[in-house]
C-alpha atoms as a PDB file:
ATOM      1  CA  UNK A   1     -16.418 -15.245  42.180  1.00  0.00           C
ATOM      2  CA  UNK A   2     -15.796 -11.772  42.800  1.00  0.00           C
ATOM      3  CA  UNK A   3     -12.535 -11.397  41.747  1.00  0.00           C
ATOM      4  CA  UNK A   4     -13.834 -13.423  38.158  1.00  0.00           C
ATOM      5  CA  UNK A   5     -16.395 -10.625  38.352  1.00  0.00           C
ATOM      6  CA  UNK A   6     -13.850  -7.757  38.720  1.00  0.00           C
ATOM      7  CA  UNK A   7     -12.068  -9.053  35.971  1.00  0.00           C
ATOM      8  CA  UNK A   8     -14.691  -9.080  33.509  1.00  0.00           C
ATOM      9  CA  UNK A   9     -15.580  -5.604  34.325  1.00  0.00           C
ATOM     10  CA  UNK A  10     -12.385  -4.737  33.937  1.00  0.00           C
ATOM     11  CA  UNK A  11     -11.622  -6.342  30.534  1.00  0.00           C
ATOM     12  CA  UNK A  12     -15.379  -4.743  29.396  1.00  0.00           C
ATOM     13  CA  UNK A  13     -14.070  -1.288  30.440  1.00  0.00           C
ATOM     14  CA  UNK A  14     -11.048  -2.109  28.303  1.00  0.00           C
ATOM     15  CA  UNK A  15     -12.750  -2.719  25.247  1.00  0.00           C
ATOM     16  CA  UNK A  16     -15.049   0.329  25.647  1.00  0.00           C
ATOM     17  CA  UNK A  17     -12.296   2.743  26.207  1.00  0.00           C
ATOM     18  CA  UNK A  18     -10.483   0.770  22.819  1.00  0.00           C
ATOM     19  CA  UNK A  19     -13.593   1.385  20.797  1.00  0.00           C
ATOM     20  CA  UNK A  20     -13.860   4.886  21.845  1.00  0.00           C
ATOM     21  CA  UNK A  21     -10.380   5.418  20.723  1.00  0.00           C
ATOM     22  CA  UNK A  22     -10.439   4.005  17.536  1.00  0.00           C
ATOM     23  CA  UNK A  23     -13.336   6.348  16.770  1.00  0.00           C
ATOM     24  CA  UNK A  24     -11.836   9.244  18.075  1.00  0.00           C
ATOM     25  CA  UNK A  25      -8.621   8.410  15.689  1.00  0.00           C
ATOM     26  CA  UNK A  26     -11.212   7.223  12.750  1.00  0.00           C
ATOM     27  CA  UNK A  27     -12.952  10.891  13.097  1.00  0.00           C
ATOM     28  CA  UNK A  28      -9.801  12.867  13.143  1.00  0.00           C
ATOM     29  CA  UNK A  29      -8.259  10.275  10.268  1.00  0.00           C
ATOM     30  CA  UNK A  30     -11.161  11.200   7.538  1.00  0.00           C
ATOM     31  CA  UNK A  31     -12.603  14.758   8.369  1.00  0.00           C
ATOM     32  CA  UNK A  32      -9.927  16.535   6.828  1.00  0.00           C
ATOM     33  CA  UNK A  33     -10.057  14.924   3.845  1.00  0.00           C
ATOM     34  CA  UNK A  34     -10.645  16.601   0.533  1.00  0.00           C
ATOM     35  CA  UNK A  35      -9.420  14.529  -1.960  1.00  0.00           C
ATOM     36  CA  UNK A  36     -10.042  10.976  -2.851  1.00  0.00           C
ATOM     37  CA  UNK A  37      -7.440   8.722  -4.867  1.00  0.00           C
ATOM     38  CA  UNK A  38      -8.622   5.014  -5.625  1.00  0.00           C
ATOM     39  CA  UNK A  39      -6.519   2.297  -7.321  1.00  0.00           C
ATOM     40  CA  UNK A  40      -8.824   0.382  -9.731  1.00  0.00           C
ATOM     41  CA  UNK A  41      -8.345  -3.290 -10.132  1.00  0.00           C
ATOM     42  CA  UNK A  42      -8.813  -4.864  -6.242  1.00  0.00           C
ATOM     43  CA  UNK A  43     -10.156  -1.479  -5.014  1.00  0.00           C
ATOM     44  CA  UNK A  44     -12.574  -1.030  -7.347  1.00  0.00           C
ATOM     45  CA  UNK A  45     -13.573  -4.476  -8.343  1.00  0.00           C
ATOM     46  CA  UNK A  46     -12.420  -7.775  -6.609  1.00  0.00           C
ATOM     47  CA  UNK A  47      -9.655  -8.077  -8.564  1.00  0.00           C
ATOM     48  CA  UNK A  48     -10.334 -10.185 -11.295  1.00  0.00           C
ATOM     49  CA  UNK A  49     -10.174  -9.861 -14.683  1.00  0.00           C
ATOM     50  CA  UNK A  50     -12.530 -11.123 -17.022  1.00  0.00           C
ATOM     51  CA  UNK A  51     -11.989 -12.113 -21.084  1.00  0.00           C
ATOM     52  CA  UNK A  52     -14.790 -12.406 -23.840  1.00  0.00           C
ATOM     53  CA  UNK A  53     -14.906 -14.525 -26.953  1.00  0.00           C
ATOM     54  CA  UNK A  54     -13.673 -11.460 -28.891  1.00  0.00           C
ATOM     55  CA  UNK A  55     -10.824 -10.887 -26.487  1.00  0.00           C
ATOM     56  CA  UNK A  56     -11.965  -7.444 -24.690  1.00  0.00           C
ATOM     57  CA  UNK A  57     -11.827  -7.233 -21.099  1.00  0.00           C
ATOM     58  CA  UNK A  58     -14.339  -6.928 -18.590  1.00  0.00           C
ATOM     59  CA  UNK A  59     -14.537  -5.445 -15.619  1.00  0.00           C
ATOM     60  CA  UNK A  60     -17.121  -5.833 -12.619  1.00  0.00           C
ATOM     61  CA  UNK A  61     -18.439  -2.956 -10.078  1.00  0.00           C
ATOM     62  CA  UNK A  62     -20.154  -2.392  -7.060  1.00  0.00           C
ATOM     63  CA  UNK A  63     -23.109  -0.701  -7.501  1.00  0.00           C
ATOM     64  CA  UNK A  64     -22.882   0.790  -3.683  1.00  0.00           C
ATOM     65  CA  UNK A  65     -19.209   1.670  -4.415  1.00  0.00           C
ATOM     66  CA  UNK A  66     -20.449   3.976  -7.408  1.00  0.00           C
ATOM     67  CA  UNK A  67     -23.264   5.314  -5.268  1.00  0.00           C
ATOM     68  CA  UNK A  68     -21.023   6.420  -2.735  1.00  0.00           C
ATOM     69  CA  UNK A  69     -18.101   7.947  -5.028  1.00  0.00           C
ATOM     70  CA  UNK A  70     -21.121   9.847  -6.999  1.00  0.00           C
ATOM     71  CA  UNK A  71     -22.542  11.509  -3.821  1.00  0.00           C
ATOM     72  CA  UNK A  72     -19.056  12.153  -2.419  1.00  0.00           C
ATOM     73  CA  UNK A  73     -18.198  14.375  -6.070  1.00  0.00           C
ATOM     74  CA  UNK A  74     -21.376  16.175  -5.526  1.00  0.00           C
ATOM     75  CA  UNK A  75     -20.192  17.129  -2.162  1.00  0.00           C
ATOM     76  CA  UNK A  76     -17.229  18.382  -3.700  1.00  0.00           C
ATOM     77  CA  UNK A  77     -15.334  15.914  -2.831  1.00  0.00           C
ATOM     78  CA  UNK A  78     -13.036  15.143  -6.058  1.00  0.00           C
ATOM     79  CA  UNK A  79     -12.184  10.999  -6.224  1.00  0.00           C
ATOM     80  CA  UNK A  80      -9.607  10.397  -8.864  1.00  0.00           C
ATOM     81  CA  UNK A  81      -8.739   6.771  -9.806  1.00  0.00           C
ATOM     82  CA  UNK A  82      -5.260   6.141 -10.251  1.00  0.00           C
ATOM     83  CA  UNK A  83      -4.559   2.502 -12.213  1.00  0.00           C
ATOM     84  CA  UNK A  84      -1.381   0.587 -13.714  1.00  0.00           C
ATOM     85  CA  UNK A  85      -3.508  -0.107 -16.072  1.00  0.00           C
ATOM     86  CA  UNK A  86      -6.093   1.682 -18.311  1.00  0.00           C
ATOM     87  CA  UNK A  87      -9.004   1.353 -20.374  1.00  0.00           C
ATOM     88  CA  UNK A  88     -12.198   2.005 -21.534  1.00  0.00           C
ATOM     89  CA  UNK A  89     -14.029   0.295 -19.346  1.00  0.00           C
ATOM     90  CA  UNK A  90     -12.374   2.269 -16.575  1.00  0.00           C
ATOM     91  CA  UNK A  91     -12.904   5.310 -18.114  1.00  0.00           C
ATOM     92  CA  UNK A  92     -16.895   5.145 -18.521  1.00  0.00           C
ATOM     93  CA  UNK A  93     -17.207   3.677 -14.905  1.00  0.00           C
ATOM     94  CA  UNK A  94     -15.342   6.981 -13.516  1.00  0.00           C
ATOM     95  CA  UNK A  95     -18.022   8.987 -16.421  1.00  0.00           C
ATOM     96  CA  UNK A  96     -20.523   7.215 -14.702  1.00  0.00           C
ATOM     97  CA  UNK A  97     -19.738   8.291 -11.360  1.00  0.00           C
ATOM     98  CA  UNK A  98     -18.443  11.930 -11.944  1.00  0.00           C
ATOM     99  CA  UNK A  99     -15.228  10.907 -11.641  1.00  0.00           C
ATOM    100  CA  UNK A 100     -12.987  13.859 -11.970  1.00  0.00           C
ATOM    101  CA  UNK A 101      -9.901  12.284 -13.310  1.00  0.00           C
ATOM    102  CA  UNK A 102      -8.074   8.729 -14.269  1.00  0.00           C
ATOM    103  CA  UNK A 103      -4.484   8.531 -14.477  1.00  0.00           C
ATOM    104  CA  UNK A 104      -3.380   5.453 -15.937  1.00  0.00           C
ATOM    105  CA  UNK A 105      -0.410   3.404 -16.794  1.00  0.00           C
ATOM    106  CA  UNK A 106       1.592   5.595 -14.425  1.00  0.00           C
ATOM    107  CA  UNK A 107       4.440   3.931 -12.390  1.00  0.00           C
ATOM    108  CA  UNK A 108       5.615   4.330  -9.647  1.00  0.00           C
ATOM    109  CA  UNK A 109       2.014   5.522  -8.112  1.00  0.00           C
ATOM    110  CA  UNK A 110       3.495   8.251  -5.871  1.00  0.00           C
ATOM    111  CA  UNK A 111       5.329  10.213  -8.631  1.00  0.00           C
ATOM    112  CA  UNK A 112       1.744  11.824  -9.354  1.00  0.00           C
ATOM    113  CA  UNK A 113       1.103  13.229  -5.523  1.00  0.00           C
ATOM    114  CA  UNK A 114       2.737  16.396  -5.667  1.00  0.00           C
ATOM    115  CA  UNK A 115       1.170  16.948  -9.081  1.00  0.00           C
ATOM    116  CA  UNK A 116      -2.631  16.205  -7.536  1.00  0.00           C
ATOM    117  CA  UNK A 117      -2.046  18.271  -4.803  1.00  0.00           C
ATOM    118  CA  UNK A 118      -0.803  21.509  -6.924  1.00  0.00           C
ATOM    119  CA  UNK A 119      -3.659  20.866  -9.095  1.00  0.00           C
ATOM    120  CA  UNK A 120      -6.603  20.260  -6.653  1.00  0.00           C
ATOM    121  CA  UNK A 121      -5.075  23.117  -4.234  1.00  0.00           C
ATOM    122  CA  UNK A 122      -5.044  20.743  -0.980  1.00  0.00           C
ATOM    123  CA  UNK A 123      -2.142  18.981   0.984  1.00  0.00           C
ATOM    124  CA  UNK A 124      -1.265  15.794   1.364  1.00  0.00           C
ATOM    125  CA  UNK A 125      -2.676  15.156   4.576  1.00  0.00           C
ATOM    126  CA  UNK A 126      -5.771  15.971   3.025  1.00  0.00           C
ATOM    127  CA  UNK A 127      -5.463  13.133   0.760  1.00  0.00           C
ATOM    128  CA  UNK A 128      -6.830   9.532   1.239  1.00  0.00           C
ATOM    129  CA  UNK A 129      -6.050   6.473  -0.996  1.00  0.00           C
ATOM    130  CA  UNK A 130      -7.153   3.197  -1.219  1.00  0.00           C
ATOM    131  CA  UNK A 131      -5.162   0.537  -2.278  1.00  0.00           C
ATOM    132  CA  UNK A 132      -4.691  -2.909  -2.493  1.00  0.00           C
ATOM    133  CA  UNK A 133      -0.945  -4.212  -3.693  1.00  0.00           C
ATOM    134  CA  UNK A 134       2.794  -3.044  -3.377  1.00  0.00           C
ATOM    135  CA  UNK A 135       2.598  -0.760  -5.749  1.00  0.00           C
ATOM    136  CA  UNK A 136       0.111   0.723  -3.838  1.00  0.00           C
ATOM    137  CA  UNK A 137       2.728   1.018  -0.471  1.00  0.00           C
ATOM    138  CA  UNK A 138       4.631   3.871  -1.013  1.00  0.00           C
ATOM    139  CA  UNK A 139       1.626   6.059  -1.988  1.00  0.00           C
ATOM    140  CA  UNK A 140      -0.209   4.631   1.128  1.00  0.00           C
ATOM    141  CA  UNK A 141       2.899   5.821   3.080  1.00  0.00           C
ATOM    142  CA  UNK A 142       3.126   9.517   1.778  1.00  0.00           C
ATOM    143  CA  UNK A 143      -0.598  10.666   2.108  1.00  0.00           C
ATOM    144  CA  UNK A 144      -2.374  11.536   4.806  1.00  0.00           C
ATOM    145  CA  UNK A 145      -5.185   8.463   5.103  1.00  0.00           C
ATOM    146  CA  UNK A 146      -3.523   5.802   3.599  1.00  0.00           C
ATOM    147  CA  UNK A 147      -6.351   2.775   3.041  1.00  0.00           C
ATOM    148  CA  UNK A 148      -6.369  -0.603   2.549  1.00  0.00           C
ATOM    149  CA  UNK A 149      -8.749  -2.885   1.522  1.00  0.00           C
ATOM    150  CA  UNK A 150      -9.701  -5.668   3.681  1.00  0.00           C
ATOM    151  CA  UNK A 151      -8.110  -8.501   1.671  1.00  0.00           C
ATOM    152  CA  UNK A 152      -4.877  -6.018   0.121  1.00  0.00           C
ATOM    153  CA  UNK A 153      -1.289  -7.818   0.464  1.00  0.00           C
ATOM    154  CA  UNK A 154      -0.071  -7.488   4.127  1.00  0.00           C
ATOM    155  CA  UNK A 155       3.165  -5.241   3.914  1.00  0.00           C
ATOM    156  CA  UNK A 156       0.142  -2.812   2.432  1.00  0.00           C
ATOM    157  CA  UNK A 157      -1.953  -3.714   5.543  1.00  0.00           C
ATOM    158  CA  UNK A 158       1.232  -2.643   7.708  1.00  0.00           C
ATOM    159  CA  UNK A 159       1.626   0.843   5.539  1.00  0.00           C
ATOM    160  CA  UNK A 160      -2.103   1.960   6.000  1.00  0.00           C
ATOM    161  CA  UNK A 161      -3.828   3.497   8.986  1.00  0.00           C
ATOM    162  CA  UNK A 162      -7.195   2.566   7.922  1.00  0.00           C
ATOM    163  CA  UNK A 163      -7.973  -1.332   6.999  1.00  0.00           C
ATOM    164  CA  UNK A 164     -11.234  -1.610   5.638  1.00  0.00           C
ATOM    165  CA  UNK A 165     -14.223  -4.200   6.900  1.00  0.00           C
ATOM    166  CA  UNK A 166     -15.037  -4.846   3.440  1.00  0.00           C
ATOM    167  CA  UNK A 167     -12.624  -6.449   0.605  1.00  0.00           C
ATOM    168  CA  UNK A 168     -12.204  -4.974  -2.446  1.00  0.00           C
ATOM    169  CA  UNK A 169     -14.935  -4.556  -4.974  1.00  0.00           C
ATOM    170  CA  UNK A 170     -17.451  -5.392  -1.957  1.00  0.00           C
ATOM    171  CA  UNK A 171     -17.869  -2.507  -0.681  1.00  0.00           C
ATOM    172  CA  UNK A 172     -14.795  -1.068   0.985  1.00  0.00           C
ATOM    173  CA  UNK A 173     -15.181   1.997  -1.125  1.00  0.00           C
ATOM    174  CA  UNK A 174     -18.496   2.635   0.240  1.00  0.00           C
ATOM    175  CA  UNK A 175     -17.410   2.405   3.441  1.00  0.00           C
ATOM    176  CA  UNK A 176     -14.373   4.833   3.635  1.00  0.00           C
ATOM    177  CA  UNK A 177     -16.870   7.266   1.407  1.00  0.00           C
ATOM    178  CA  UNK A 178     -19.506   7.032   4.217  1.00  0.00           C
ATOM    179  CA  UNK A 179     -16.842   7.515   6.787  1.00  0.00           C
ATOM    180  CA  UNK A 180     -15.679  10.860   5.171  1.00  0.00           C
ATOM    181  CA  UNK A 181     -19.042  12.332   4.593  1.00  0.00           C
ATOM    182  CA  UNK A 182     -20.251  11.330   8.069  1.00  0.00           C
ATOM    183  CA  UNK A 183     -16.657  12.640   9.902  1.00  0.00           C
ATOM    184  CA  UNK A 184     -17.032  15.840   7.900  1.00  0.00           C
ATOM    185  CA  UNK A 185     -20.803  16.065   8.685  1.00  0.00           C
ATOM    186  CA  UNK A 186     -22.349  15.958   5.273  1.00  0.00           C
ATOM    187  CA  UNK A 187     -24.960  13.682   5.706  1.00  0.00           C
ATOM    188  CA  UNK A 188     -27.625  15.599   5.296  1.00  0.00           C
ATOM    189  CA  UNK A 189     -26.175  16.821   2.224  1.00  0.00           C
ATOM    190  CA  UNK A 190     -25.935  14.030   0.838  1.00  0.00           C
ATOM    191  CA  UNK A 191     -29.514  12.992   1.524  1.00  0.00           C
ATOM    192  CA  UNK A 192     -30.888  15.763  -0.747  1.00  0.00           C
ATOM    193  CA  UNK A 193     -28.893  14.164  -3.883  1.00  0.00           C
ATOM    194  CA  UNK A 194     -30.981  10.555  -3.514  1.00  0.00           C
ATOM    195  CA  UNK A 195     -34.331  11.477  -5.460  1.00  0.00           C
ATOM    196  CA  UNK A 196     -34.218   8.797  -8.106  1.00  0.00           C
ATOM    197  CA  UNK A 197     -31.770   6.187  -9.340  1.00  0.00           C
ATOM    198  CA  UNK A 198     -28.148   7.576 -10.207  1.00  0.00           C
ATOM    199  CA  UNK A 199     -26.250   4.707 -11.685  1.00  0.00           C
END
């Protein structure tokens, strides 16, 4: 019985000391990050696309997601969403959320990095994006937080160094945001932009 006993203890202090690890690397992953690039369709929204009668696409977002991306711009923050594929739709949710920029139709993804990075005056391991397919991995690969989303395509799973809890369009956004502004201890900042409905 007391060997069972050590055992347990043992495989308890494991998991604490694994926890406080992943933490540790999670805090030193998002505090330095300044910029914010987010693929659209999976990311975004769940990855569906959805037709009317007339023929115009629709799209459909988390209202959490938005929060987040909002308060993260007014922190300074910039959050650019990078797509395959543009629209209108795209283009009023980023208007809605003080976006600062969408790129679209622009392949392959990373070919636009160095570009961001001149412009926004930060480095790339002060860069996180979220994605969510292979045309996401080589992007992933070259900034400094690569994300992806909790239900992304697994050779994008094996390129990231953050997986999400959430899937896409449920909330991973959120997350990551909250884990920025809480690494890079804006909290409280943030706090003083919630006085009445945003979005």
């Amino acid at each position: 019985m007391d060997t069972l006993k050590s055992w347990w203890f043992t495989l308890q202090q494991r998991d604490k000391k694994r926890k406080r690890m992943n933490k540790d690397k999670t805090k030193k992953l998002f505090k330095k990050i300044k910029l914010l690039i987010l693929d659209v369709d999976g990311v975004l929204t769940k990855g569906e696309i959805i037709y009317d009668d007339r023929g115009r696409e629709l799209k459909v977002f988390n209202v959490k997601d938005g929060l987040g991306v909002f308060l993260l711009n007014k922190l300074g923050i910039k959050t650019i969403l990078l797509t395959a594929k543009d629209g209108k739709v795209v283009r009023r949710r980023a208007q809605d959320c003080l976006i600062e920029e969408v790129i679209g139709g622009v392949l392959p993804k990373e070919s636009v990095l160095d570009g961001l990075c001149k412009k926004y005056k930060v480095k790339k391991e002060e860069v996180c994006f979220m994605g969510d397919d292979l045309i996401d991995v080589e992007l992933i690969k070259k900034v400094g937080v690569g994300v992806a989303v909790r239900d992304a395509q697994a050779k994008v799973k094996k390129a990231a160094c953050y997986i999400t809890v959430k899937k896409g369009g449920e909330g991973a956004v959120r997350e990551v945001v909250d884990l920025i502004i809480k690494h890079k201890n804006l909290e409280a900042e943030a706090y003083k932009f919630i006085k009445k409905p945003l979005l």
